[in-house]
Each structure stands twice: as C-alpha cells, then as structure tokens.
PDB file of N, CA and C in Angstrom:
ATOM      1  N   UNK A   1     -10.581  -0.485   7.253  1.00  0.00           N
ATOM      2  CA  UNK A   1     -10.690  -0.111   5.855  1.00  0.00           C
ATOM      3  C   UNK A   1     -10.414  -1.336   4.987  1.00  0.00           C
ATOM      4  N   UNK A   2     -11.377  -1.375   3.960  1.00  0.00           N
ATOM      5  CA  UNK A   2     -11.205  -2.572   2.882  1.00  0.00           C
ATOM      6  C   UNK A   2      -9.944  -1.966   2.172  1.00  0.00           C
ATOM      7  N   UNK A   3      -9.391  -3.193   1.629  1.00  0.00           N
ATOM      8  CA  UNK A   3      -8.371  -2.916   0.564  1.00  0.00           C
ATOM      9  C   UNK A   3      -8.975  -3.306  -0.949  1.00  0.00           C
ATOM     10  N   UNK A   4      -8.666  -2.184  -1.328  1.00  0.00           N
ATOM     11  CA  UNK A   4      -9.485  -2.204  -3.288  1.00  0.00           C
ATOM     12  C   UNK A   4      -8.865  -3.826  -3.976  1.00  0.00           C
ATOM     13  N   UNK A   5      -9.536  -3.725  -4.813  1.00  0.00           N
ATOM     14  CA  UNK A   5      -9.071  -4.791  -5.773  1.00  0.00           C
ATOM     15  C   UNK A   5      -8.343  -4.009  -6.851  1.00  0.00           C
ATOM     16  N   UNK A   6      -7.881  -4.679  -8.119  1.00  0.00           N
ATOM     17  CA  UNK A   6      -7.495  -4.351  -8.638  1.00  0.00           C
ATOM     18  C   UNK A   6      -8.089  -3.363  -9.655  1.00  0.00           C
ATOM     19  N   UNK A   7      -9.454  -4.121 -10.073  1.00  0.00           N
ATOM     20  CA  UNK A   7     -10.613  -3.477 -10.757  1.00  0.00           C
ATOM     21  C   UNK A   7     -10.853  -2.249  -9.596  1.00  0.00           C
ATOM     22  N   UNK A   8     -10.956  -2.288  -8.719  1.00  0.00           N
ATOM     23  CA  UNK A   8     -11.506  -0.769  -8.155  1.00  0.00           C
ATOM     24  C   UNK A   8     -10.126   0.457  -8.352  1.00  0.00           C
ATOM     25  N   UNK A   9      -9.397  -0.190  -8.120  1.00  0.00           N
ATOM     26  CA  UNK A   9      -8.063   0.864  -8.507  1.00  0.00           C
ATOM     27  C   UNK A   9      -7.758   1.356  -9.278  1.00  0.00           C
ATOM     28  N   UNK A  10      -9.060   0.460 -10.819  1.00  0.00           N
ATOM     29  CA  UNK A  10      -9.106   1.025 -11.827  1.00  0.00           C
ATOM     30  C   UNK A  10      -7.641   1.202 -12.704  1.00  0.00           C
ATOM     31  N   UNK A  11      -7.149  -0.107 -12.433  1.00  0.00           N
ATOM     32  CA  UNK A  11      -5.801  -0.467 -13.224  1.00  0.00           C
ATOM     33  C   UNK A  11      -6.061  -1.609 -14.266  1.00  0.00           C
ATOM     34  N   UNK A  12      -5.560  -2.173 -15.216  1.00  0.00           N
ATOM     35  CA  UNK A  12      -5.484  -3.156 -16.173  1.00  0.00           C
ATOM     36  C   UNK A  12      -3.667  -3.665 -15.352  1.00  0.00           C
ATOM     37  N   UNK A  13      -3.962  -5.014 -14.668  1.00  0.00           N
ATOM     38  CA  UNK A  13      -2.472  -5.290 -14.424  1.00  0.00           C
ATOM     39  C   UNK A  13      -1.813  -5.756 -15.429  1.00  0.00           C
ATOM     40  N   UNK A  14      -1.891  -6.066 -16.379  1.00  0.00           N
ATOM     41  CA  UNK A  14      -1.025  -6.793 -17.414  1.00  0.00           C
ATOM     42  C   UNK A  14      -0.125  -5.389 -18.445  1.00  0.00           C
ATOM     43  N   UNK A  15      -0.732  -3.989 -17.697  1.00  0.00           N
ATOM     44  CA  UNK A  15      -0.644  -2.809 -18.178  1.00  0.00           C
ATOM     45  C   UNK A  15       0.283  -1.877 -17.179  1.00  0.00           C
ATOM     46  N   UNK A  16       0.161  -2.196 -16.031  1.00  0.00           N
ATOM     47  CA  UNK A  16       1.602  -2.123 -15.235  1.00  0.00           C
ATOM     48  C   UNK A  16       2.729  -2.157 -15.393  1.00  0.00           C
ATOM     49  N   UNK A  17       3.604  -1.456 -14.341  1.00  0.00           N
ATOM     50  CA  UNK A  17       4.712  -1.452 -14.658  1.00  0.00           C
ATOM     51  C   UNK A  17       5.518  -2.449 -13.546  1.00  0.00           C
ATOM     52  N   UNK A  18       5.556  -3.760 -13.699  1.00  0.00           N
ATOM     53  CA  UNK A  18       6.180  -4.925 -13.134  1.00  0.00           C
ATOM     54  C   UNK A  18       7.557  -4.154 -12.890  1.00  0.00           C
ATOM     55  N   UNK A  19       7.717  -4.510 -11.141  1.00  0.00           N
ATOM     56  CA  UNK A  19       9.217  -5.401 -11.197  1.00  0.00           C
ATOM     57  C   UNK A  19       9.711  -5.932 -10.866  1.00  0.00           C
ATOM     58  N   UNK A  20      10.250  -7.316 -11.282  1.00  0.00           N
ATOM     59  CA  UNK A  20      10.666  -8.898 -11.377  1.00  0.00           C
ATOM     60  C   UNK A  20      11.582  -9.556 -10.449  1.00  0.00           C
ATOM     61  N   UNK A  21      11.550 -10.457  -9.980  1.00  0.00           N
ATOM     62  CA  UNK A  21      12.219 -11.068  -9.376  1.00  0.00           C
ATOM     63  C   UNK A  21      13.353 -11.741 -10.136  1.00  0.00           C
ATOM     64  N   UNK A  22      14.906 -11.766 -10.163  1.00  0.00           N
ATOM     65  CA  UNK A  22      15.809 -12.351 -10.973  1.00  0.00           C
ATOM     66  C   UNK A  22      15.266 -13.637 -11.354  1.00  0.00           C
ATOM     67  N   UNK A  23      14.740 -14.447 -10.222  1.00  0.00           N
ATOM     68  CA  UNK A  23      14.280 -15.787 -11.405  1.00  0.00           C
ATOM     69  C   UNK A  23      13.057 -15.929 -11.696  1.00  0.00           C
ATOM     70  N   UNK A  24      13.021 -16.816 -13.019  1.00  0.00           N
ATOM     71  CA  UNK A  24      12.521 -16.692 -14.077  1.00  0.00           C
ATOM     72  C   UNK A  24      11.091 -17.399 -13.652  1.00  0.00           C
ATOM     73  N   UNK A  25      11.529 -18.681 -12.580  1.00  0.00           N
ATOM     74  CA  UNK A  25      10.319 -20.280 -12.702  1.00  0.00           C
ATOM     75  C   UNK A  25       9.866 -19.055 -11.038  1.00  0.00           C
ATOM     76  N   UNK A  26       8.641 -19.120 -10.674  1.00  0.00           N
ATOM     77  CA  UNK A  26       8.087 -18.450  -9.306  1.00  0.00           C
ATOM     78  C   UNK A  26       8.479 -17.407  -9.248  1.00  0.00           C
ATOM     79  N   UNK A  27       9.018 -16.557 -10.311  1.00  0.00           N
ATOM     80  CA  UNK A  27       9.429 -14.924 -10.012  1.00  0.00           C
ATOM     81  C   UNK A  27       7.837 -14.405  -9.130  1.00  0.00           C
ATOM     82  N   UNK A  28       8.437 -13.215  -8.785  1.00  0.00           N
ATOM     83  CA  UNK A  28       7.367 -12.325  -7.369  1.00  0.00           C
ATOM     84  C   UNK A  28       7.907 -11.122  -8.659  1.00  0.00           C
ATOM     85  N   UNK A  29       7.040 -10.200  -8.657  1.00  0.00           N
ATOM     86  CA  UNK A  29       6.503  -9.626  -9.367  1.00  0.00           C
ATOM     87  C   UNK A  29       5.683  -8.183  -8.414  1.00  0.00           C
ATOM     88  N   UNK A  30       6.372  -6.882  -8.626  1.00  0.00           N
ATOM     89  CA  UNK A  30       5.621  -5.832  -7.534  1.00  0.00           C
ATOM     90  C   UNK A  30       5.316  -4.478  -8.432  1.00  0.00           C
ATOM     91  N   UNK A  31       4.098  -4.292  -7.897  1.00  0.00           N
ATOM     92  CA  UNK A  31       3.644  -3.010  -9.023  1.00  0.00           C
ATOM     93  C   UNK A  31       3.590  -1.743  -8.330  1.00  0.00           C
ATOM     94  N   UNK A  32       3.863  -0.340  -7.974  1.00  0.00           N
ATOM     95  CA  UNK A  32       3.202   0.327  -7.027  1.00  0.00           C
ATOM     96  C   UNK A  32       1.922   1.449  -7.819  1.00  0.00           C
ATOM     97  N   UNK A  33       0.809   1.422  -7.414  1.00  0.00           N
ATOM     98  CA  UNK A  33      -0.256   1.920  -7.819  1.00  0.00           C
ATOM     99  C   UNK A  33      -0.582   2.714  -6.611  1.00  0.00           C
ATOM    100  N   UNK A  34      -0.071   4.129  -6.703  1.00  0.00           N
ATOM    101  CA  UNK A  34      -0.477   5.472  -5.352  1.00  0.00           C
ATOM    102  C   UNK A  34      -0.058   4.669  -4.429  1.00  0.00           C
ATOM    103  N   UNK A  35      -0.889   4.832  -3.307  1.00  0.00           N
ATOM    104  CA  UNK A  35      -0.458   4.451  -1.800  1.00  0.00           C
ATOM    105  C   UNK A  35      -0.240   2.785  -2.050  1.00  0.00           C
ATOM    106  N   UNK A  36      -0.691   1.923  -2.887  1.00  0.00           N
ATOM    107  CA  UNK A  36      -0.878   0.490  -2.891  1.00  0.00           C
ATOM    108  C   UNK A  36       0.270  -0.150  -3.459  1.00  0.00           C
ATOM    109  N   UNK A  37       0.598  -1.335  -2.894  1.00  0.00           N
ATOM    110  CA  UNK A  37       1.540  -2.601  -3.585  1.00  0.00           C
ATOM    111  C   UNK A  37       0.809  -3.210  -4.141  1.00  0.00           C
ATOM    112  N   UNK A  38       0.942  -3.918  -4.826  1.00  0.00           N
ATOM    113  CA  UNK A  38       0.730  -4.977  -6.071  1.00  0.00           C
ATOM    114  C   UNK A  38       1.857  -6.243  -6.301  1.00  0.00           C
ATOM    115  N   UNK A  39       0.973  -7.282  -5.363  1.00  0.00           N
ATOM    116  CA  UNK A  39       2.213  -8.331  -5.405  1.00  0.00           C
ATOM    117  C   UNK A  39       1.728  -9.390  -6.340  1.00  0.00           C
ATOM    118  N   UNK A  40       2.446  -9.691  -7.202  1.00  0.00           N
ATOM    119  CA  UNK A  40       2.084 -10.599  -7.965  1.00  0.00           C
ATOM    120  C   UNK A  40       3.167 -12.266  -8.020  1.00  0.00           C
ATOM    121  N   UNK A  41       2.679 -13.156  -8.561  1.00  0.00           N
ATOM    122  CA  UNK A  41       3.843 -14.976  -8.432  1.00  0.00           C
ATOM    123  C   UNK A  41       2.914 -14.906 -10.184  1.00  0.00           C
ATOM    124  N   UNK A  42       4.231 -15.075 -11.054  1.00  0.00           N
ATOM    125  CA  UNK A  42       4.254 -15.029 -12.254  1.00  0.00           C
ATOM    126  C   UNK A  42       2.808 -14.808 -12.998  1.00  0.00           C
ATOM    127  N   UNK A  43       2.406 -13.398 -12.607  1.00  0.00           N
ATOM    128  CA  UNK A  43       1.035 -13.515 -13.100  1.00  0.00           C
ATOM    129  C   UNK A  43       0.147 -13.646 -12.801  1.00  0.00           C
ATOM    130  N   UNK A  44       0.102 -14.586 -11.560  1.00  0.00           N
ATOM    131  CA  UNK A  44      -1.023 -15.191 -11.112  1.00  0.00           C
ATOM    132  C   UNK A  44      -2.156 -14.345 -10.090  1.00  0.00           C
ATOM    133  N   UNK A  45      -1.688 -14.738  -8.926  1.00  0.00           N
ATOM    134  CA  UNK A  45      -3.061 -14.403  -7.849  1.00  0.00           C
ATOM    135  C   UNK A  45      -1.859 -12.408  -7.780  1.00  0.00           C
ATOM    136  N   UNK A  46      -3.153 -11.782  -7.240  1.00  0.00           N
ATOM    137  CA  UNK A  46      -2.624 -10.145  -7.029  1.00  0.00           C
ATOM    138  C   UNK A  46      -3.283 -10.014  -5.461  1.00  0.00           C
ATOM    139  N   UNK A  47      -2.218  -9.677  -4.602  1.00  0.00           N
ATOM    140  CA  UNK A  47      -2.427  -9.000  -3.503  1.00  0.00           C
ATOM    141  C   UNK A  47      -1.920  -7.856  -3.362  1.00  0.00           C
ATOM    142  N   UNK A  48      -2.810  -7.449  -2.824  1.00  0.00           N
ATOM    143  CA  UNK A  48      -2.400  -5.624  -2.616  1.00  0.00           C
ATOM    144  C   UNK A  48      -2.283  -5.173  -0.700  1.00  0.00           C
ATOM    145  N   UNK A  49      -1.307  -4.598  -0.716  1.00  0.00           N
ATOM    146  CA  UNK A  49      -0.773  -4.191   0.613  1.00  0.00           C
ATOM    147  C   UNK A  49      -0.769  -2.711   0.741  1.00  0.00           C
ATOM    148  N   UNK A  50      -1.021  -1.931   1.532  1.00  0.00           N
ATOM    149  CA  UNK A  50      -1.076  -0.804   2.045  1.00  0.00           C
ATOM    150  C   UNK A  50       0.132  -0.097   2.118  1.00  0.00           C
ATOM    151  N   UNK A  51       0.383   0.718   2.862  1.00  0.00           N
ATOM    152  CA  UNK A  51       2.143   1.007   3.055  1.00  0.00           C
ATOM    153  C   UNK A  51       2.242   0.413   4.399  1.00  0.00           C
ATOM    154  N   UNK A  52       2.064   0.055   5.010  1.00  0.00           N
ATOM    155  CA  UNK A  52       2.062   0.002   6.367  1.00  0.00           C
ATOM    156  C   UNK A  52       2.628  -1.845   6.243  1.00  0.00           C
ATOM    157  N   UNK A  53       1.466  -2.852   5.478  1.00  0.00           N
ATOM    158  CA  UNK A  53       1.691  -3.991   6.027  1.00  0.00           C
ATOM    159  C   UNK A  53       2.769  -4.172   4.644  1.00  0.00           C
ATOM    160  N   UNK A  54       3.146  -3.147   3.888  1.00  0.00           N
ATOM    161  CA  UNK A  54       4.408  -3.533   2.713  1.00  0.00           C
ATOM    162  C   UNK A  54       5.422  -3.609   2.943  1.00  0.00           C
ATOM    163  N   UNK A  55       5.824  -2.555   4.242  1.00  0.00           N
ATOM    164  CA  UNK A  55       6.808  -1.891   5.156  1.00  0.00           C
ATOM    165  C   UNK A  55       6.977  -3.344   6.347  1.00  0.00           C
ATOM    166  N   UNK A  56       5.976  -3.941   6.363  1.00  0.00           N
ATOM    167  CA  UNK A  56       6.285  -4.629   7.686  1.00  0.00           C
ATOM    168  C   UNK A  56       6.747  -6.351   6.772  1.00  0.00           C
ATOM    169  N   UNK A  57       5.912  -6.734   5.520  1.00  0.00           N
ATOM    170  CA  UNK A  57       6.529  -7.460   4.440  1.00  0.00           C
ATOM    171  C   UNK A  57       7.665  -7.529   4.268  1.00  0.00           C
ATOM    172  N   UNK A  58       8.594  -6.420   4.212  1.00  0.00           N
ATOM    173  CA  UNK A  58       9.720  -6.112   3.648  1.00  0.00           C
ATOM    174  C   UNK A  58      11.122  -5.832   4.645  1.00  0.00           C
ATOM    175  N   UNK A  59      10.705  -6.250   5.960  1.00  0.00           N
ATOM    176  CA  UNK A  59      11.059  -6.120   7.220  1.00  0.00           C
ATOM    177  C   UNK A  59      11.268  -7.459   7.442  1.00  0.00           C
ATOM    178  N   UNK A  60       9.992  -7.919   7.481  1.00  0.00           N
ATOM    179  CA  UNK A  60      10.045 -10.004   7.461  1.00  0.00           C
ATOM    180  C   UNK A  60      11.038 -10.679   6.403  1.00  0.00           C
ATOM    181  N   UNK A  61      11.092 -10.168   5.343  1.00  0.00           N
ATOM    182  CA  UNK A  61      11.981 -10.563   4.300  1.00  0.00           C
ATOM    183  C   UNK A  61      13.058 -10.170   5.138  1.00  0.00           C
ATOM    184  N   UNK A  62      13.638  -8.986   4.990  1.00  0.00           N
ATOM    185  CA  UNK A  62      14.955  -8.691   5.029  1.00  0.00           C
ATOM    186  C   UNK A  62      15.700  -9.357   6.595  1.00  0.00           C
ATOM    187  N   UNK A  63      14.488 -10.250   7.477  1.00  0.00           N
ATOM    188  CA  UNK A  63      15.218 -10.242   8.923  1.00  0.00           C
ATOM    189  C   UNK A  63      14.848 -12.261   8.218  1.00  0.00           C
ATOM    190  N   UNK A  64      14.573 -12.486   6.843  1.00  0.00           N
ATOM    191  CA  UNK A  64      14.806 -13.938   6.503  1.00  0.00           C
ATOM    192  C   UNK A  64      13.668 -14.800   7.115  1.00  0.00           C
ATOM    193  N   UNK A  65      12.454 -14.314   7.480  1.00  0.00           N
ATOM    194  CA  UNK A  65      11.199 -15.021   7.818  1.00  0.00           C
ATOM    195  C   UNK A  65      10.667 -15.406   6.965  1.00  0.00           C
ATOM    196  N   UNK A  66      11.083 -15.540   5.322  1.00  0.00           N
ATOM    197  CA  UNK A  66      10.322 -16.293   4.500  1.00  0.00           C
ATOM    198  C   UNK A  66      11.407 -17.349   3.588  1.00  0.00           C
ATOM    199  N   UNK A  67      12.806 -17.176   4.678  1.00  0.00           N
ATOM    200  CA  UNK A  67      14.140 -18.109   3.824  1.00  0.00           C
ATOM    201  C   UNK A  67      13.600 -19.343   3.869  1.00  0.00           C
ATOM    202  N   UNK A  68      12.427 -20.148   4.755  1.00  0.00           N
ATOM    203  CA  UNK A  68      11.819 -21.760   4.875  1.00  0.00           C
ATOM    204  C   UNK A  68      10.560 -21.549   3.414  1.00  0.00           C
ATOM    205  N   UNK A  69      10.228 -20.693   3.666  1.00  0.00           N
ATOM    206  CA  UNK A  69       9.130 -20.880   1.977  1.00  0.00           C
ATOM    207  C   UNK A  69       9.907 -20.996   0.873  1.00  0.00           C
ATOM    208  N   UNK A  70      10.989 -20.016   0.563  1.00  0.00           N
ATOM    209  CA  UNK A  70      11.830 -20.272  -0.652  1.00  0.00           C
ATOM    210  C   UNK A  70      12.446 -21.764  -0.725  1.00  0.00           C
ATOM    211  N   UNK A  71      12.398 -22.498   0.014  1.00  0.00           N
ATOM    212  CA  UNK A  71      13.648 -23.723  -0.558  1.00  0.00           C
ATOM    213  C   UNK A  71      12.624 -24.714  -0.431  1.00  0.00           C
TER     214      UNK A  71
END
C-alpha cells in the first residue's frame, strides 16, 4: 500500500495541529491525521508513517538509535 501525501489526505499542514519538540533551532514537529503520522523538521520536508512503522520509530528512539544523529 502507497502512503498518501499530504494533499491526498486532504489536509492544509500549516492548519494542523503541531506538536513541538522543546527546541526551538531543528525542532521535529508531529501531527496525527486518522490512522497517519505527520513528521515534520521545522516546517520543512513531511513524512507520513502508518501506525505500524510510527510504533516501530518510537521504539528506535526510546532504545536511543537516533542519540548519533542528534549531536
């Protein structure tokens, strides 16, 4: 299965309901739209995740597989 864009989801993101990462410079930025994530880096590029690979995202974070990208 394709994953929609944003235009097919038939959302305006700037019309979302963001929520922010404490800092301010590279904040991450997450929207949830129905079954979909909405990851956003201050605005910029939007990827959208399923529940499945958001759940497995958020798994990698919390076991510190992305502590070498942050620094």
């Amino acid at each position: 299965m394709r994953k929609p864009t944003t235009a097919e989801l038939g959302v305006e993101p700037d019309a979302l309901g963001w929520l922010r990462s404490e800092s301010d410079e590279g904040a991450i930025e997450v929207a949830f739209v129905g079954e979909w994530t909405l990851l956003r880096t201050s605005g910029e590029l939007i990827s959208v995740f399923d529940e499945h690979e958001w759940a497995c995202f958020l798994d990698g974070a919390k076991k510190g597989e992305f502590d070498r990208a942050a620094s």
